[in-house]
Protein backbone atom coordinates (compact mmCIF):
# COMPACT_ATOMS: atom_id res chain seq x y z
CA UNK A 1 -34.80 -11.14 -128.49
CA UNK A 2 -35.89 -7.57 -128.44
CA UNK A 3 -34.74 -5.18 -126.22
CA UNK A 4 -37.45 -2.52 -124.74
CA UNK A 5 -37.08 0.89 -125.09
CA UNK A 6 -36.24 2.88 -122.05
CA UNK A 7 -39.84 5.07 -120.30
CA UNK A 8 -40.38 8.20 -120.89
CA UNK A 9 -39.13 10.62 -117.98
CA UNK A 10 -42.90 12.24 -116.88
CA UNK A 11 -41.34 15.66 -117.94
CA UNK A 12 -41.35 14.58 -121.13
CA UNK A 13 -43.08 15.66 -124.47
CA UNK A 14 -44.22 12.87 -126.15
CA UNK A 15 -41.73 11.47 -128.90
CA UNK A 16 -43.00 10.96 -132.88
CA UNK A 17 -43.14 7.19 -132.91
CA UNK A 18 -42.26 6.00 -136.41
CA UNK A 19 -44.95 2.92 -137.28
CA UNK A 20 -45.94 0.86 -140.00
CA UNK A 21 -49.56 1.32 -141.65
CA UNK A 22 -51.22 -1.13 -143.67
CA UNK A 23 -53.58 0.22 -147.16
CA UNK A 24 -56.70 1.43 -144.80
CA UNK A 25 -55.14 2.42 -141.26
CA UNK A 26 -55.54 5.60 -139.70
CA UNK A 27 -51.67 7.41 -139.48
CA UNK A 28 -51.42 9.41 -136.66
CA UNK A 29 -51.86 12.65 -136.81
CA UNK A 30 -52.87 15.52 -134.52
CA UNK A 31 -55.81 13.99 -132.49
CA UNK A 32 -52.91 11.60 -131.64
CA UNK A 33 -50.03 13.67 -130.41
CA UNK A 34 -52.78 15.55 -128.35
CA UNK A 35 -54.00 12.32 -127.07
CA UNK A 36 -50.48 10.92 -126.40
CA UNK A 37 -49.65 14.87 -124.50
CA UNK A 38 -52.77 14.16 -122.29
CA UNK A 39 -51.52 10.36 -121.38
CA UNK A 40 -48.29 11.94 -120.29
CA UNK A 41 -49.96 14.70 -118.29
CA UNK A 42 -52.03 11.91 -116.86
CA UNK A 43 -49.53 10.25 -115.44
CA UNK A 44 -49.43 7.04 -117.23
CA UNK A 45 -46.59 4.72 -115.43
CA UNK A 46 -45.05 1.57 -114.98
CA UNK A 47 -47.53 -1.05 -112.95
CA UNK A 48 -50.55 0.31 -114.76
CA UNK A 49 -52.68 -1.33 -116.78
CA UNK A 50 -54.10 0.67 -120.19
CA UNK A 51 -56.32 -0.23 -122.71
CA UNK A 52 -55.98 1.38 -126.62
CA UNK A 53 -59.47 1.22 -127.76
CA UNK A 54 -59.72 1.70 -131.65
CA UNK A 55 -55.76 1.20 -132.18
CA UNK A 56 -55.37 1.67 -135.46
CA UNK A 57 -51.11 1.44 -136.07
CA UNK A 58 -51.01 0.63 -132.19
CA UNK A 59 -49.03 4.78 -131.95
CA UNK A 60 -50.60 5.35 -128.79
CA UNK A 61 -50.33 1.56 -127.55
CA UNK A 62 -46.72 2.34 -127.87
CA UNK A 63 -46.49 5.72 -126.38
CA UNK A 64 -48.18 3.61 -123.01
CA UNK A 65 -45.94 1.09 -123.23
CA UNK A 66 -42.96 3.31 -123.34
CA UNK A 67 -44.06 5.15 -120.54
CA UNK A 68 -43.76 1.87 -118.76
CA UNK A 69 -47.34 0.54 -118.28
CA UNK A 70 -49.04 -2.84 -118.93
CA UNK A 71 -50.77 -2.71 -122.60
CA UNK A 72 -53.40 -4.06 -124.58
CA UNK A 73 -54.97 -3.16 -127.43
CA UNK A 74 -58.33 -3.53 -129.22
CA UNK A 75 -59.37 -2.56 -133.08
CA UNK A 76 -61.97 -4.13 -135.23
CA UNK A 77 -60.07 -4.15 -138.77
CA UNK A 78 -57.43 -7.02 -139.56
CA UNK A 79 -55.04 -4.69 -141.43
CA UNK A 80 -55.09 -2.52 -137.86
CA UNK A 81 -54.77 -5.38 -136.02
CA UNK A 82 -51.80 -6.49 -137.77
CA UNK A 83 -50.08 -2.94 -138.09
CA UNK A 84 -50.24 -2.71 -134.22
CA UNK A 85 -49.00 -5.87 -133.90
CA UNK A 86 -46.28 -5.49 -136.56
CA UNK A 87 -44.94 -1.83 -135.00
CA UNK A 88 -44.97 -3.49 -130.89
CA UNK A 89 -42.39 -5.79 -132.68
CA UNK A 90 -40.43 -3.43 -134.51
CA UNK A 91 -40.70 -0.94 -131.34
CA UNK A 92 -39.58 -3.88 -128.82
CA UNK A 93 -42.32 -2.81 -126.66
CA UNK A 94 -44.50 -5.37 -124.98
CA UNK A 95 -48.49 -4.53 -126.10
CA UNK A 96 -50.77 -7.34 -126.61
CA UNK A 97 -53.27 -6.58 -129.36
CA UNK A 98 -56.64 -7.92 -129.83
CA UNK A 99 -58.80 -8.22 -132.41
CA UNK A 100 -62.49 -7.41 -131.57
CA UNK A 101 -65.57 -4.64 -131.17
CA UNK A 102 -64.35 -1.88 -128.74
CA UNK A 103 -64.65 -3.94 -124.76
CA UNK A 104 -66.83 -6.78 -126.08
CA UNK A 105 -63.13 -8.11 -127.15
CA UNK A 106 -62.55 -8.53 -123.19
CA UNK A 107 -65.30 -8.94 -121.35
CA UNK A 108 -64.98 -8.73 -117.85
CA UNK A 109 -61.67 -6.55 -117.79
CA UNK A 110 -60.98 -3.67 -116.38
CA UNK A 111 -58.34 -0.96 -116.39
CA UNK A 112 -56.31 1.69 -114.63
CA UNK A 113 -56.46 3.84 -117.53
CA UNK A 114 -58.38 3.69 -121.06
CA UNK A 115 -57.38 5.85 -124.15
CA UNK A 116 -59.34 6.00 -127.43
CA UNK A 117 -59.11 7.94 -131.02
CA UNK A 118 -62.13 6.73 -132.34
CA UNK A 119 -63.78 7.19 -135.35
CA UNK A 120 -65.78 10.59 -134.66
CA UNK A 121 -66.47 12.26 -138.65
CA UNK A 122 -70.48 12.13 -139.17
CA UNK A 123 -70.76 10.90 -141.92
CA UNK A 124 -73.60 10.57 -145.38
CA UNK A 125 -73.77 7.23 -144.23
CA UNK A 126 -75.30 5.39 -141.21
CA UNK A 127 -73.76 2.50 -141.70
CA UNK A 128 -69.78 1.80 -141.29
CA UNK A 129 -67.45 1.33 -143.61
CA UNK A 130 -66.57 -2.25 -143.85
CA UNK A 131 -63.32 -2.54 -145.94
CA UNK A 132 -61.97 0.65 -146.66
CA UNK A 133 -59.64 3.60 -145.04
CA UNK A 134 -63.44 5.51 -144.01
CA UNK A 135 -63.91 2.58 -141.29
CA UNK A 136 -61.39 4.84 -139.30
CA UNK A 137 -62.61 8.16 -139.64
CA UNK A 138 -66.94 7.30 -140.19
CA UNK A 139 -68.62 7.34 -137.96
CA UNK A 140 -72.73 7.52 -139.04
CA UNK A 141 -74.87 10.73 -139.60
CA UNK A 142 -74.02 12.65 -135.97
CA UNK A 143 -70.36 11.32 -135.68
CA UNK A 144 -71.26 9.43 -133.02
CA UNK A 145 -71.84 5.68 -133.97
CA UNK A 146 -68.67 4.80 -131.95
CA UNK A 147 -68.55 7.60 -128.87
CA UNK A 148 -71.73 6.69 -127.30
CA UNK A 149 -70.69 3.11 -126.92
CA UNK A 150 -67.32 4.38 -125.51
CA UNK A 151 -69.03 6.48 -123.38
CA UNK A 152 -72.12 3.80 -122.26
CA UNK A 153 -69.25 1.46 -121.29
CA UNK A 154 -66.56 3.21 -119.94
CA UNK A 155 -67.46 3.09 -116.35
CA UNK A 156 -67.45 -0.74 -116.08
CA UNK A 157 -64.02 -0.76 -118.16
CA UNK A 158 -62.58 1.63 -115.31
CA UNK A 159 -61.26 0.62 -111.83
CA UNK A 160 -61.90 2.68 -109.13
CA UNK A 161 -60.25 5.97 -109.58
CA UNK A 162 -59.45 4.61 -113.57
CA UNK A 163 -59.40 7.57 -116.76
CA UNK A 164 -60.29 7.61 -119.61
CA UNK A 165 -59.01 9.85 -122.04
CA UNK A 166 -60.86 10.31 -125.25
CA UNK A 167 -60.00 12.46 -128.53
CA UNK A 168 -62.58 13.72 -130.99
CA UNK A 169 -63.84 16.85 -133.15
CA UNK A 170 -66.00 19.40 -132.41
CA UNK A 171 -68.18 18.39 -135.34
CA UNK A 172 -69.35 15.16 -133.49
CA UNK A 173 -70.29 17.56 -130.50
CA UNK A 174 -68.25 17.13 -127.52
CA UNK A 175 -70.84 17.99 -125.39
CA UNK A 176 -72.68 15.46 -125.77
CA UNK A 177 -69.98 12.90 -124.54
CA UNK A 178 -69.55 14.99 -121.21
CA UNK A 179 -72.86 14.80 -120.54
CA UNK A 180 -73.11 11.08 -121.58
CA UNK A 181 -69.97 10.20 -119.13
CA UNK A 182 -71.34 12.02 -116.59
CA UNK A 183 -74.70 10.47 -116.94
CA UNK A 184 -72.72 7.24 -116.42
CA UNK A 185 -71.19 8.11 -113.20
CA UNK A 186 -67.87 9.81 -113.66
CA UNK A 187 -66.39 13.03 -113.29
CA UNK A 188 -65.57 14.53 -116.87
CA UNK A 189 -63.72 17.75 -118.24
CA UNK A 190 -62.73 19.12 -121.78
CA UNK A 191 -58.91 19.13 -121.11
CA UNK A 192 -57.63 20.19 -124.11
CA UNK A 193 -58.65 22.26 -126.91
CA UNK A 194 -56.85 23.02 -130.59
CA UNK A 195 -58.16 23.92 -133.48
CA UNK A 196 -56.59 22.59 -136.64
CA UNK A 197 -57.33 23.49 -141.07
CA UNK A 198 -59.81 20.94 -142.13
CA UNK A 199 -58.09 17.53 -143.10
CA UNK A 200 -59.20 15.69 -146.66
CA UNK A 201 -62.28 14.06 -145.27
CA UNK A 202 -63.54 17.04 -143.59
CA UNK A 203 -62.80 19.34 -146.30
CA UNK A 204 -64.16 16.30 -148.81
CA UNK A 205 -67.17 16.36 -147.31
CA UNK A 206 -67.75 20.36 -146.38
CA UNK A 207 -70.25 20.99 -148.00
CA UNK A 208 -72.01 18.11 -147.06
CA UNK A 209 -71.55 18.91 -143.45
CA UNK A 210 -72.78 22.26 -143.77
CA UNK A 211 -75.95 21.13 -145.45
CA UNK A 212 -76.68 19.45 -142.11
CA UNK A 213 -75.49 21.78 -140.02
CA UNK A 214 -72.28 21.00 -138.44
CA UNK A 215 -70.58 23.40 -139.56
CA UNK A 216 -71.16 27.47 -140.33
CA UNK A 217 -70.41 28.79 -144.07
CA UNK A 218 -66.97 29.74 -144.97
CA UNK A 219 -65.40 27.60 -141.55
CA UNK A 220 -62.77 25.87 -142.86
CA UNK A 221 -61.14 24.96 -139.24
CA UNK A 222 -62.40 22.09 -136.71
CA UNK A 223 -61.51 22.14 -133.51
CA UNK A 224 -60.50 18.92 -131.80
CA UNK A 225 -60.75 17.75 -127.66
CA UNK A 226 -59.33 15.75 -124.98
CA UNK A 227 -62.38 14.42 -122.86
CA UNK A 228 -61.19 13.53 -119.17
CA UNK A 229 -63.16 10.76 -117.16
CA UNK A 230 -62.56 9.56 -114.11
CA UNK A 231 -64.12 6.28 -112.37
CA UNK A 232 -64.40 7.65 -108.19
């Protein structure tokens, strides 16, 4: 039998949590230790339930679950999937992972608080990756093949007074998520800003990107964001 790791004390900076990644699944990295800061500023705590759309190694599953709340968590890709589930079980932390397209995988549900680090990177290509490491960074031509859906469904996946808390790059423009979420009904804010050097894939791709406009000549910085949503 496992034993669970202790919560986090709400004072707290979030803790590196050492997973396992499958060939192909995002490792965390900066959009996820800002994410993970934000779901301790939020509040997350035992008795709530949280959803981890877009899981990847299940990282910010686990940072939930430490803090003491109920978890579940969705990806698409089988080798994500089984990382998540593979690291809850190494962690001793109690997340049930799902396999499935974003909250199609549970219809019906809803949540106290949803957190996502979706794929967000425009991309050449419209269509997704299907078996590769791009499915978790490509996201079509505007970077935005996965945030809109987020965004169309996030009010029904909230309970009343529910977050969501949602990472991305400035590339895949941020504003058009806040006005998206608050087309949908909720109260949003840009919570966090940082801007970070360009990763591989962005700097891969630069000139690419700057052919279609994202991004001015010579930048070689993105700047990433917390979006805040709240269900009234």
């Amino acid at each position: 039998m496992t034993q669970q790791a202790p919560p986090e004390a709400p004072g707290e900076a979030p803790r590196p949590v050492r997973v396992v990644c499958l060939p192909g699944v995002y490792r965390p990295q900066t959009d996820t230790l800002l994410l993970a800061s934000a779901m301790r500023r939020e509040g997350i705590r035992p008795g709530m339930d949280v959803l981890d759309l877009c899981t990847g190694s299940g990282a910010l599953a686990l940072h939930a679950a430490r803090l003491g709340a109920r978890v579940t968590a969705v990806d698409i890709s089988r080798r994500a999937v089984a990382s998540a589930r593979l690291n809850s079980t190494l962690a001793g932390l109690p997340v049930t992972v799902r396999r499935g397209d974003l909250l199609r995988a549970l219809p019906g549900r809803t949540f106290d608080a949803v957190v996502s680090n979706p794929p967000y990177v425009p991309a050449p290509s419209l269509a997704a990756p299907r078996h590769r490491a791009g499915r978790s960074w490509d996201a079509g031509f505007d970077g935005r093949m996965v945030l809109d859906r987020i965004c169309d469904d996030a009010f029904t996946a909230l309970r009343p007074g529910g977050v969501l808390l949602l990472v991305q790059s400035g590339l895949s423009r941020p504003e058009k998520t806040v006005g998206r979420l608050s087309a949908a009904g909720l109260d949003v804010a840009v919570t966090d800003r940082v801007t970070i050097p360009f990763g591989p894939v962005t700097r891969g791709r630069s000139a690419w990107l700057r052919a279609r406009g994202f991004l001015p000549a010579r930048l070689d910085r993105e700047e990433l964001v917390v979006i805040r949503a709240r269900r009234k």
